[in-house]
Protein backbone atom coordinates (compact mmCIF):
# COMPACT_ATOMS: atom_id res chain seq x y z
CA UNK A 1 -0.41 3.66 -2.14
CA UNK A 2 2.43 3.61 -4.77
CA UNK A 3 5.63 5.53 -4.19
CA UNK A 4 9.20 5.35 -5.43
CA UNK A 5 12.61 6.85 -4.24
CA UNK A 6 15.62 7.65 -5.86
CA UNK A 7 14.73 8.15 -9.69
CA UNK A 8 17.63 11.32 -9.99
CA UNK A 9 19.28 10.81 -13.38
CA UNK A 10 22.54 13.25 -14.15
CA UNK A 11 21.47 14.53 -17.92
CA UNK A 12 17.98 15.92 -18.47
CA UNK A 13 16.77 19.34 -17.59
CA UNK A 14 14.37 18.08 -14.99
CA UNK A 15 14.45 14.89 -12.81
CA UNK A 16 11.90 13.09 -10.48
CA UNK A 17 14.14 12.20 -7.18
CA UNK A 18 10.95 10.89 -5.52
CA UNK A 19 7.32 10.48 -6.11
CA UNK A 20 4.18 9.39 -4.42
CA UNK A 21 0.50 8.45 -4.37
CA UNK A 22 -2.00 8.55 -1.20
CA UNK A 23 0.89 8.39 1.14
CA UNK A 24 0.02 7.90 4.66
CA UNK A 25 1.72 11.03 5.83
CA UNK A 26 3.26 11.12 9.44
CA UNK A 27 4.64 14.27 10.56
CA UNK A 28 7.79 15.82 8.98
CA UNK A 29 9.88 18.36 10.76
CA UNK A 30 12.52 19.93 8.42
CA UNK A 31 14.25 22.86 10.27
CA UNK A 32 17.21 23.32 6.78
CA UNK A 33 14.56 22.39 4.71
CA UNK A 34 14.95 19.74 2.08
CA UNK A 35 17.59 20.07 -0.66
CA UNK A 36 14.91 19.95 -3.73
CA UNK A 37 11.65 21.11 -4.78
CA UNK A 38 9.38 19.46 -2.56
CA UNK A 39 5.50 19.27 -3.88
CA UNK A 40 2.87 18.11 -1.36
CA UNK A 41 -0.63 17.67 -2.12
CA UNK A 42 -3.67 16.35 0.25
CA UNK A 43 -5.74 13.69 -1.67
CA UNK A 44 -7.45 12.08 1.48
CA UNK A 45 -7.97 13.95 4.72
CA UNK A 46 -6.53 17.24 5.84
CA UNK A 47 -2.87 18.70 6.76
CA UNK A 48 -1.22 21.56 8.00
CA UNK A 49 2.26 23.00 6.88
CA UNK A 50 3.88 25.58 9.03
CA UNK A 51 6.32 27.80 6.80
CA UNK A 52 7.32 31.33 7.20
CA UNK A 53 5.74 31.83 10.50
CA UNK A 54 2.47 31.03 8.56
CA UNK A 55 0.46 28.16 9.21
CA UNK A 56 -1.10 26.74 5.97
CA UNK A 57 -4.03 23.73 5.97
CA UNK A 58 -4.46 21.69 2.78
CA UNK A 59 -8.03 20.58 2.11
CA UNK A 60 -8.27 17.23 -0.63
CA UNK A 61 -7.10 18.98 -3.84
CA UNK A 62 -4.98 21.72 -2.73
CA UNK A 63 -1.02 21.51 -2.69
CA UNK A 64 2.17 23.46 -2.12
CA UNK A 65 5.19 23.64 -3.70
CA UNK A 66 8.45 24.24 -1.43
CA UNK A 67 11.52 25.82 -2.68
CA UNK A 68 15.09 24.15 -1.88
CA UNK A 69 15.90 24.93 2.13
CA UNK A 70 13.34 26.59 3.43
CA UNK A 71 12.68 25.48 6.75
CA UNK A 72 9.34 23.78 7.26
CA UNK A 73 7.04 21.10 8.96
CA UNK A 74 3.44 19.91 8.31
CA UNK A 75 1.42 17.06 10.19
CA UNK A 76 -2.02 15.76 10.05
CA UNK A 77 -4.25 17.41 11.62
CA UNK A 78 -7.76 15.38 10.89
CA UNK A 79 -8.64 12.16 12.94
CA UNK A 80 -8.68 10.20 9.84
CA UNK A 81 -5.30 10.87 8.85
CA UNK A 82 -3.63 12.47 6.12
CA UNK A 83 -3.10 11.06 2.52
CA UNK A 84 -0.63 13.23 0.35
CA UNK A 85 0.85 12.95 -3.17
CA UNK A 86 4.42 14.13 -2.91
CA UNK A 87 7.02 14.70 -5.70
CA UNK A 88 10.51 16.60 -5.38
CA UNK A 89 12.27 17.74 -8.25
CA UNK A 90 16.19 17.95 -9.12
CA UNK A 91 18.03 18.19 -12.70
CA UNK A 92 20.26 19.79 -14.44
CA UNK A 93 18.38 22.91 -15.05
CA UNK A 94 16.94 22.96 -11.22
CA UNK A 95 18.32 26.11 -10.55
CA UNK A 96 16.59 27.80 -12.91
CA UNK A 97 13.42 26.73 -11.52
CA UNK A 98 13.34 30.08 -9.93
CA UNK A 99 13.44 31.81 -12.89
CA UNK A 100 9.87 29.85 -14.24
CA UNK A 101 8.29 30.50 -10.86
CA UNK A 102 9.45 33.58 -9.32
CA UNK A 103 11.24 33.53 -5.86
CA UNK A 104 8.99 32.63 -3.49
CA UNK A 105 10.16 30.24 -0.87
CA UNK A 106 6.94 28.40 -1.92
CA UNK A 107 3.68 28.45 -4.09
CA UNK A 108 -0.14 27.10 -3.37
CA UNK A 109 -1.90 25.46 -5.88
CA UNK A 110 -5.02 23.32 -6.50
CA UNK A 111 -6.77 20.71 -8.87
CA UNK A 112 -8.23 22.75 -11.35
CA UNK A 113 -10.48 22.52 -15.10
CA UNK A 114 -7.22 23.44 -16.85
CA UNK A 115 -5.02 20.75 -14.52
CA UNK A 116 -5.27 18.42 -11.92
CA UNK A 117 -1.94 17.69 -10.05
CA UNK A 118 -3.28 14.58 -8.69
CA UNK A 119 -4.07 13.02 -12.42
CA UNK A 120 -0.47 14.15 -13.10
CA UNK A 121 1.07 12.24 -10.46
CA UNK A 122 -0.98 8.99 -11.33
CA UNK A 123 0.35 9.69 -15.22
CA UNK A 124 3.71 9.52 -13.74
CA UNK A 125 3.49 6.78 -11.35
CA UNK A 126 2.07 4.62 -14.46
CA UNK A 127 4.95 6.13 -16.62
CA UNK A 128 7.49 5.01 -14.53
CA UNK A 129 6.16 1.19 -13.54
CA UNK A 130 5.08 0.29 -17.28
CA UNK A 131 7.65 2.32 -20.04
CA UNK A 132 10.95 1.71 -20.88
CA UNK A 133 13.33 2.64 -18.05
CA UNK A 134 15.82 3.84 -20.57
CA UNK A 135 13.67 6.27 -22.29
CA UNK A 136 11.71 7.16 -19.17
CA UNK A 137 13.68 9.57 -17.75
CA UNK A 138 13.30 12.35 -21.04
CA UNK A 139 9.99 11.79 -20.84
CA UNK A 140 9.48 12.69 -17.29
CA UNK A 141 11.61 15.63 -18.01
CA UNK A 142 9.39 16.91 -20.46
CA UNK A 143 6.44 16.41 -18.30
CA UNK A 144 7.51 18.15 -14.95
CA UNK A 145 8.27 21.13 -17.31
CA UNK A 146 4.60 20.96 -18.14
CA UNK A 147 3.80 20.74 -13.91
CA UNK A 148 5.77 23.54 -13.04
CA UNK A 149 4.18 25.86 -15.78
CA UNK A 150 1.26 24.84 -14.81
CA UNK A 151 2.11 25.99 -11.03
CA UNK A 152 3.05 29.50 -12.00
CA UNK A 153 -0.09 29.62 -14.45
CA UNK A 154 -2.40 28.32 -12.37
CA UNK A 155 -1.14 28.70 -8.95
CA UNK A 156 -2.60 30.81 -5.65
CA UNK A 157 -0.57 33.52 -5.16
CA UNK A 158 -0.37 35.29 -1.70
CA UNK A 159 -2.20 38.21 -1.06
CA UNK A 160 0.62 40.52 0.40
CA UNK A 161 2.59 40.26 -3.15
CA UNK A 162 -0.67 42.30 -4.84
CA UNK A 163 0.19 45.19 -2.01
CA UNK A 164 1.87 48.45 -4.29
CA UNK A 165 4.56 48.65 -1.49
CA UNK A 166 5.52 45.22 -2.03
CA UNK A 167 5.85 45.69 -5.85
CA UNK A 168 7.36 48.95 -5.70
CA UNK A 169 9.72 48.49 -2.98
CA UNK A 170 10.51 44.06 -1.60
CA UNK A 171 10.10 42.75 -5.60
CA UNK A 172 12.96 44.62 -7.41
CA UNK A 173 15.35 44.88 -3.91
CA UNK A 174 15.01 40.83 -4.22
CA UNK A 175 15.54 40.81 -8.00
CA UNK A 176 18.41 42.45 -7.14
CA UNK A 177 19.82 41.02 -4.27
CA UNK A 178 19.38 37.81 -6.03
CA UNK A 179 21.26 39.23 -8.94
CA UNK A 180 23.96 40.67 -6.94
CA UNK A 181 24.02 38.48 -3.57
CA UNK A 182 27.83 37.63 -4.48
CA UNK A 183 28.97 40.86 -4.58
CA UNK A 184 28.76 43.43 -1.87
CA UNK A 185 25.21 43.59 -1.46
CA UNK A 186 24.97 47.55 0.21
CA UNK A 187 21.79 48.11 1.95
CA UNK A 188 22.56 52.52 1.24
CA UNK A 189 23.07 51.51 -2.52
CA UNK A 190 19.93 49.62 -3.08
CA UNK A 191 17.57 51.87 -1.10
CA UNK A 192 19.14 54.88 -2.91
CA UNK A 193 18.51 53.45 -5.94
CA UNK A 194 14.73 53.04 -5.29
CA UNK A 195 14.78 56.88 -3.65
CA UNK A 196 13.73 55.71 -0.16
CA UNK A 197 16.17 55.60 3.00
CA UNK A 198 17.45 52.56 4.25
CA UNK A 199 15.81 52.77 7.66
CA UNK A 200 11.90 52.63 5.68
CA UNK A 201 13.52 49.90 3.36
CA UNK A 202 14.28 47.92 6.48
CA UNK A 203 10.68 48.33 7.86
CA UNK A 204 8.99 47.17 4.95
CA UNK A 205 11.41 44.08 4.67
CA UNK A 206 10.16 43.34 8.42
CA UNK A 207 6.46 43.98 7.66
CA UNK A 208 6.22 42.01 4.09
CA UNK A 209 9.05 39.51 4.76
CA UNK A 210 9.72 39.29 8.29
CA UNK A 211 13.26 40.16 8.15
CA UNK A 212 15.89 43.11 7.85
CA UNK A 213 17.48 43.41 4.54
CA UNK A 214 20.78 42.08 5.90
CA UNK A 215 19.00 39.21 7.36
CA UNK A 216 17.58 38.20 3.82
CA UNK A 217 20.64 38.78 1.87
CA UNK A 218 22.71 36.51 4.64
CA UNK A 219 19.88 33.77 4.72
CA UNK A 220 19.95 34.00 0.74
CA UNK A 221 23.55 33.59 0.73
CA UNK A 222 23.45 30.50 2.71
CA UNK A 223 20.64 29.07 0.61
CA UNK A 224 22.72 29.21 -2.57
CA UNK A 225 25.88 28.21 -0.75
CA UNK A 226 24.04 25.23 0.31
CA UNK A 227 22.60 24.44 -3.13
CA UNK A 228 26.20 24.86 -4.51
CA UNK A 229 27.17 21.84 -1.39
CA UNK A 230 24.56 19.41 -3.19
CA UNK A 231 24.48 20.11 -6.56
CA UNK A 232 28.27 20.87 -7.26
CA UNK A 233 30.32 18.22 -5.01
CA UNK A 234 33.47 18.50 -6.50
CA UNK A 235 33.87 22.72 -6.05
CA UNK A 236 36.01 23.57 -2.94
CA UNK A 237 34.51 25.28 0.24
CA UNK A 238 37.28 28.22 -0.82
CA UNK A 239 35.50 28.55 -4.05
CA UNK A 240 31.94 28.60 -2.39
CA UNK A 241 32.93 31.26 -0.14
CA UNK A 242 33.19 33.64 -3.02
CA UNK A 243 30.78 32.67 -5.03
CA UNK A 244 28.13 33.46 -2.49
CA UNK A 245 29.46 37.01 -1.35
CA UNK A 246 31.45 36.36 1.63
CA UNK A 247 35.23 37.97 1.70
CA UNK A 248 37.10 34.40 3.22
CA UNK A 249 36.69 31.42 4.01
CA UNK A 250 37.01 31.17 7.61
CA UNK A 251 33.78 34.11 7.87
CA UNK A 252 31.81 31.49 5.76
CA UNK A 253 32.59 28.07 7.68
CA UNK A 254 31.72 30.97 10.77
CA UNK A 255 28.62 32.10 9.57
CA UNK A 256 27.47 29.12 7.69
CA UNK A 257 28.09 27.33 11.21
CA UNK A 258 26.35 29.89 13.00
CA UNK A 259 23.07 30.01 11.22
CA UNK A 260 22.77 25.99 10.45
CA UNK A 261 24.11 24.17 12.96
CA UNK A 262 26.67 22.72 10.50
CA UNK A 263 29.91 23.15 8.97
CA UNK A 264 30.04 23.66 4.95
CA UNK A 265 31.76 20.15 4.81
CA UNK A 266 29.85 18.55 7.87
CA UNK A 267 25.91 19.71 5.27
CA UNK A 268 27.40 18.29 2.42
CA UNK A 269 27.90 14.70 4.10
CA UNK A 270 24.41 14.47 4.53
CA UNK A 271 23.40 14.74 0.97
């Protein structure tokens, strides 16, 4: 078991905050998720991770990538226990993550011929305990680039996003609302604009997502609002409000309170 904590650096494009080798994984319960990209991959033994109301087991090999604050937990679930490589991601140009993988609050993948995500995180592990540490970090950079291509190219995709209603209808109304969550995001605009009414929009955001439109574009909001808490400490709460679509402050503290548990100053103390 090799692991090591707290490798952020402030200047290059992609940064390791944490990585791991045949950890002895004890059960995590993350209800605001965690504030990075959080890979997790079963090399001894077999685990479960519960996200999106979906239950997901991870044989030796296979792996899942979790976007920033998405609630989640996994355990062991074999008598032998559970041995996971980990890695979570930060950097300058973490946001744009997003825009390499698609939106998906997370992504399966698996060793493969063309890449093995266990090999990688050995590479890294012996990267990081025999080169230079002041040349490390660029290098690292360059090389979780290569992982996270190699998770959209290579990764499993879920079966519901191959349904035509999904691409017709959820993908572009999410490309959108993602595009437009801080403005006013109107639910009669965007199902106009793909020629349905809002009422069927609504249905299929329940049956593909789980959700009402409203319900995704206020959990999105809070998503980037709490991303904006982390990774931009010195920007006012007054400035986060609008940035993320709400009309004042005191609706935002409100709602933010409401649906975490937490005031926007109280989350960003704990990070």
């Amino acid at each position: 078991m090799e692991v090591h904590f707290n490798l952020l650096d402030d200047f290059n494009p992609f940064s390791i905050e944490s990585i791991g080798y045949k950890w002895e994984q004890e059960m995590v319960i993350r209800e605001e998720g965690y504030p990075y990209y959080h890979w997790l991959q079963t090399e001894e033994g077999l685990g479960e991770v519960t996200i999106e109301q979906q239950k997901i087991r991870l044989k030796p090999s296979e792996g899942i990538l979790i976007a920033p604050f998405v609630s989640h937990y996994y355990e062991a679930i074999s008598a032998k226990g559970w041995k996971t490589n980990f890695l979570t991601i930060n950097g300058t140009f973490a946001p744009s993550i997003a825009k390499i993988l698609g939106t998906d609050s997370f992504y399966l993948a698996n060793d493969c011929p063309d890449f093995s995500y266990s090999e990688w995180t050995k590479r890294m592990l012996s990267h990081i305990k025999n080169e230079n540490k002041n040349s490390i970090h660029q290098k690292l950079s360059i090389d979780v680039y290569t992982f996270l291509l190699n998770i959209r190219d290579h990764g499993l995709h879920r079966t519901f996003q191959t349904n035509d209603l999904y691409h017709q209808y959820i993908s572009p109304s999410i490309q959108w609302i993602q595009s437009n969550y801080r403005e006013k995001c109107a639910i009669a605009d965007l199902a106009k604009s793909l020629f349905i009414s809002p009422q069927y929009l609504n249905k299929l955001f329940r049956r593909f997502i789980g959700v009402s439109v409203y319900q995704y574009v206020l959990a999105y909001r809070i998503k980037m609002a709490k991303e904006i808490l982390v990774t931009n400490r010195d920007l006012k709460i007054k400035d986060i409000t609008f940035l993320t679509g709400f009309n004042d402050t005191s609706h935002f503290v409100a709602t933010f309170k409401k649906e975490t548990g937490y005031t926007p100053k109280e989350f960003r103390t704990f990070y």
